[in-house]
C-alpha atoms as a PDB file:
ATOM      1  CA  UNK A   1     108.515  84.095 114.691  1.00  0.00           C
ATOM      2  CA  UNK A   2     106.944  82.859 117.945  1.00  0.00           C
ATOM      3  CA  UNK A   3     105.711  85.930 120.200  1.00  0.00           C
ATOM      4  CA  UNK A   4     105.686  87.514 117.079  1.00  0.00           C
ATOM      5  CA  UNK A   5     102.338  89.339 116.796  1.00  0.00           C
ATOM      6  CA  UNK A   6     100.726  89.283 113.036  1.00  0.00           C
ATOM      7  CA  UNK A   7      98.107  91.825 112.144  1.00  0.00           C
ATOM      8  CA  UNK A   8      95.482  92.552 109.363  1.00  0.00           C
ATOM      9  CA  UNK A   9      97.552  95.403 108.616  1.00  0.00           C
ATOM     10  CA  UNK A  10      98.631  94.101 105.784  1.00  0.00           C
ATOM     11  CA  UNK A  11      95.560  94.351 104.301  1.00  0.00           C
ATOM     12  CA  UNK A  12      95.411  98.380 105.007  1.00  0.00           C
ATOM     13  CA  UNK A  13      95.167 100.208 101.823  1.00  0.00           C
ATOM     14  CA  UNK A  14      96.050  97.882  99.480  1.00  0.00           C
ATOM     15  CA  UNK A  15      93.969  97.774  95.895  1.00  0.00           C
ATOM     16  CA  UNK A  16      91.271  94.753  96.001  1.00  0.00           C
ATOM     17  CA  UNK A  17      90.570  95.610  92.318  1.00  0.00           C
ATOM     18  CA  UNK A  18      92.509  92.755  90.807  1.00  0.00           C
ATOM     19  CA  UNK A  19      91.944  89.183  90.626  1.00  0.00           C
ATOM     20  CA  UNK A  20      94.061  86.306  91.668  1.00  0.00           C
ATOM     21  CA  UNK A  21      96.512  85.482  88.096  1.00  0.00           C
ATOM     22  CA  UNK A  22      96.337  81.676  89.634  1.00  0.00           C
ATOM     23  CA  UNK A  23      92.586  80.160  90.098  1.00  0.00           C
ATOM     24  CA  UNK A  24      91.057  82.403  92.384  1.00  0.00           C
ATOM     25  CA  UNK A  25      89.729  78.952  94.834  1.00  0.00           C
ATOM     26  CA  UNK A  26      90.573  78.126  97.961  1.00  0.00           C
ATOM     27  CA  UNK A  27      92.596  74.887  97.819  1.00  0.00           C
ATOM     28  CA  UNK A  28      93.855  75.021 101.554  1.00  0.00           C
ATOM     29  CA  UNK A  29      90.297  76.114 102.924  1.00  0.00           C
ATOM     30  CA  UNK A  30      88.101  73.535 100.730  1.00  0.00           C
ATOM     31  CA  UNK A  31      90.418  71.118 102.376  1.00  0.00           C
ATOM     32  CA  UNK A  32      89.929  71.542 105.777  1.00  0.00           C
ATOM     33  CA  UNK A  33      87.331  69.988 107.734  1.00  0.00           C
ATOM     34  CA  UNK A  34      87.083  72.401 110.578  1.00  0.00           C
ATOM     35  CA  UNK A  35      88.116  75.862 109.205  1.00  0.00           C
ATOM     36  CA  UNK A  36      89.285  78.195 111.551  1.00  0.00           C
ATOM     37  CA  UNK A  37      86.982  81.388 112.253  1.00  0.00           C
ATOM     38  CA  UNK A  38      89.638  83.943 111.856  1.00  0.00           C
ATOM     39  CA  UNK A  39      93.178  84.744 110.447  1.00  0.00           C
ATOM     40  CA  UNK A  40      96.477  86.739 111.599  1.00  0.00           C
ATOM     41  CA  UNK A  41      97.888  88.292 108.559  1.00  0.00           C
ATOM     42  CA  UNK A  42     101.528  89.944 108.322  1.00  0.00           C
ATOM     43  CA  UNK A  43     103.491  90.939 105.451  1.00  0.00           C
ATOM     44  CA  UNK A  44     106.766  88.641 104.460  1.00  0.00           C
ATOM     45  CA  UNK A  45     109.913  88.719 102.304  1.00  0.00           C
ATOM     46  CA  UNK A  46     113.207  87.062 103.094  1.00  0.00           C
ATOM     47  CA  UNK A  47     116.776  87.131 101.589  1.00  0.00           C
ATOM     48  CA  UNK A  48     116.664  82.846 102.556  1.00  0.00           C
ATOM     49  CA  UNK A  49     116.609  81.000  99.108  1.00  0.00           C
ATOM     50  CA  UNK A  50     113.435  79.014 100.004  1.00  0.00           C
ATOM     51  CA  UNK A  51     110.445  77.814  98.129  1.00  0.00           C
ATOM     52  CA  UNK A  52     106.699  77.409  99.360  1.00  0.00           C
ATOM     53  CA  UNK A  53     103.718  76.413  97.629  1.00  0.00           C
ATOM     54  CA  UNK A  54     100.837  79.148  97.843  1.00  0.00           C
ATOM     55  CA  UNK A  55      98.037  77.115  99.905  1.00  0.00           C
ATOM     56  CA  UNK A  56      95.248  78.526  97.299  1.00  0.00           C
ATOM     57  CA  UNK A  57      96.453  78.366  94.036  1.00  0.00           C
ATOM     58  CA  UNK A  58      99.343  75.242  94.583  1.00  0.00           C
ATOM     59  CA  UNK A  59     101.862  77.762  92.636  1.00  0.00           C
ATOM     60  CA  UNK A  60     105.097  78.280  94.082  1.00  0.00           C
ATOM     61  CA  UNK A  61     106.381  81.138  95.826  1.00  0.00           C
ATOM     62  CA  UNK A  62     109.843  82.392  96.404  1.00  0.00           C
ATOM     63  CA  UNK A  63     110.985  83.653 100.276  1.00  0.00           C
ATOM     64  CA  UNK A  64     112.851  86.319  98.149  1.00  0.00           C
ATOM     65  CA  UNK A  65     109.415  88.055  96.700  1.00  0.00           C
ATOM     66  CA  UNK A  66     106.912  89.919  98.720  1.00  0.00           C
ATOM     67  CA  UNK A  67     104.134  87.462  99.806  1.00  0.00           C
ATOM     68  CA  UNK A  68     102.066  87.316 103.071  1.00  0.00           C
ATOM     69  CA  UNK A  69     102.572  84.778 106.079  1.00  0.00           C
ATOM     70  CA  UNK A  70      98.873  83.692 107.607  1.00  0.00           C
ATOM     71  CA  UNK A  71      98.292  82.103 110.865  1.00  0.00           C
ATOM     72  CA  UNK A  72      95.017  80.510 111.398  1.00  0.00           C
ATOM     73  CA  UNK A  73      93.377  82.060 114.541  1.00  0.00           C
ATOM     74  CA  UNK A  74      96.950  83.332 114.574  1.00  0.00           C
ATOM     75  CA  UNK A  75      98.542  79.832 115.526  1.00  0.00           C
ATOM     76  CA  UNK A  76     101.668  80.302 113.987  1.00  0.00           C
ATOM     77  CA  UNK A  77     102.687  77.065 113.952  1.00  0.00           C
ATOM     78  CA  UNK A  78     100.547  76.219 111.550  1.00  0.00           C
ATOM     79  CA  UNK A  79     101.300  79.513 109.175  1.00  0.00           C
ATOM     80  CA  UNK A  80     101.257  79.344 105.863  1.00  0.00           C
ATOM     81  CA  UNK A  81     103.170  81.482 103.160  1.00  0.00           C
ATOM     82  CA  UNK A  82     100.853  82.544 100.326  1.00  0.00           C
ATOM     83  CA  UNK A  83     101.051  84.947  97.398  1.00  0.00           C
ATOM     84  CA  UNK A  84      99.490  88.544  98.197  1.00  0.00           C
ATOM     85  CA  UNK A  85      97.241  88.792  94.888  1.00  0.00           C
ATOM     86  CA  UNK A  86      95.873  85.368  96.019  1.00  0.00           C
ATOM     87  CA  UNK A  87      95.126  86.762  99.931  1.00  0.00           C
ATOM     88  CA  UNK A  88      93.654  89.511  98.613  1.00  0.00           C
ATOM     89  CA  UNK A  89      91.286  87.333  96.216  1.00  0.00           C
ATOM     90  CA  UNK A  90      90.420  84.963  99.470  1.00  0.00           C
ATOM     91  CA  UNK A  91      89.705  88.249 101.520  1.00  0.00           C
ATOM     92  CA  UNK A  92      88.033  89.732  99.034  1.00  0.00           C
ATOM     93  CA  UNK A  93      85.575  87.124  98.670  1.00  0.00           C
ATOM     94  CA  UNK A  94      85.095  86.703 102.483  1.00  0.00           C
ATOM     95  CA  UNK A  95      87.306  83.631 102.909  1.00  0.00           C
ATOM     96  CA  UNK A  96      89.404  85.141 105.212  1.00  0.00           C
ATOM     97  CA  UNK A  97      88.458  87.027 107.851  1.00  0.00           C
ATOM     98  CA  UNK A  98      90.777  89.205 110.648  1.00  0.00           C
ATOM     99  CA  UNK A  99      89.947  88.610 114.135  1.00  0.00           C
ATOM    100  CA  UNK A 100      88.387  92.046 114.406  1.00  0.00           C
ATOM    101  CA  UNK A 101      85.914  91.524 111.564  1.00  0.00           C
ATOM    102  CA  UNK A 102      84.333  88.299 114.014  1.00  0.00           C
ATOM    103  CA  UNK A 103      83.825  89.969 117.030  1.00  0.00           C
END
């Protein structure tokens, strides 16, 4: 993944209509104490049998479905894999912002 750049594109024509199925709140960004200005978005599915937990609603997510890896300030070592429905509700609500939408 390193070098690897990640883009809003993800984000690019996708319906913002629906609501997150989880909470809807930002668990990972309540709980940091200096959140970063922008995210790197990319879109993620893998064939490994691995598990994450989505950083906003705690529910888990499998490698195997369709999710989206963010970066904060696109530092991939700290990415995070999260469910799409539930980046969608954080972007939607102005949680998440690409680098292009802060300069």
């Amino acid at each position: 993944m390193a070098g690897r750049a990640m883009s809003v594109g993800v984000m690019t024509g996708t319906d913002l209509s629906g609501d997150c199925p989880r909470f809807g709140v930002s668990i990972m960004i309540s709980r940091m104490s200096d959140p970063p200005r922008w995210w790197a978005f990319r879109r993620a599915q893998s064939r490994k049998p691995a598990t994450y937990t989505c950083p906003f609603c705690g529910e888990r997510l499998h490698a195997m479905s369709e999710h989206v890896v963010l970066a904060p300030e696109g530092d991939v070592s700290k990415r995070r894999h999260a469910h799409t429905e539930c980046v969608l509700t954080e972007r939607r609500a102005g949680r998440l912002r690409a680098e292009d939408e802060v300069r």
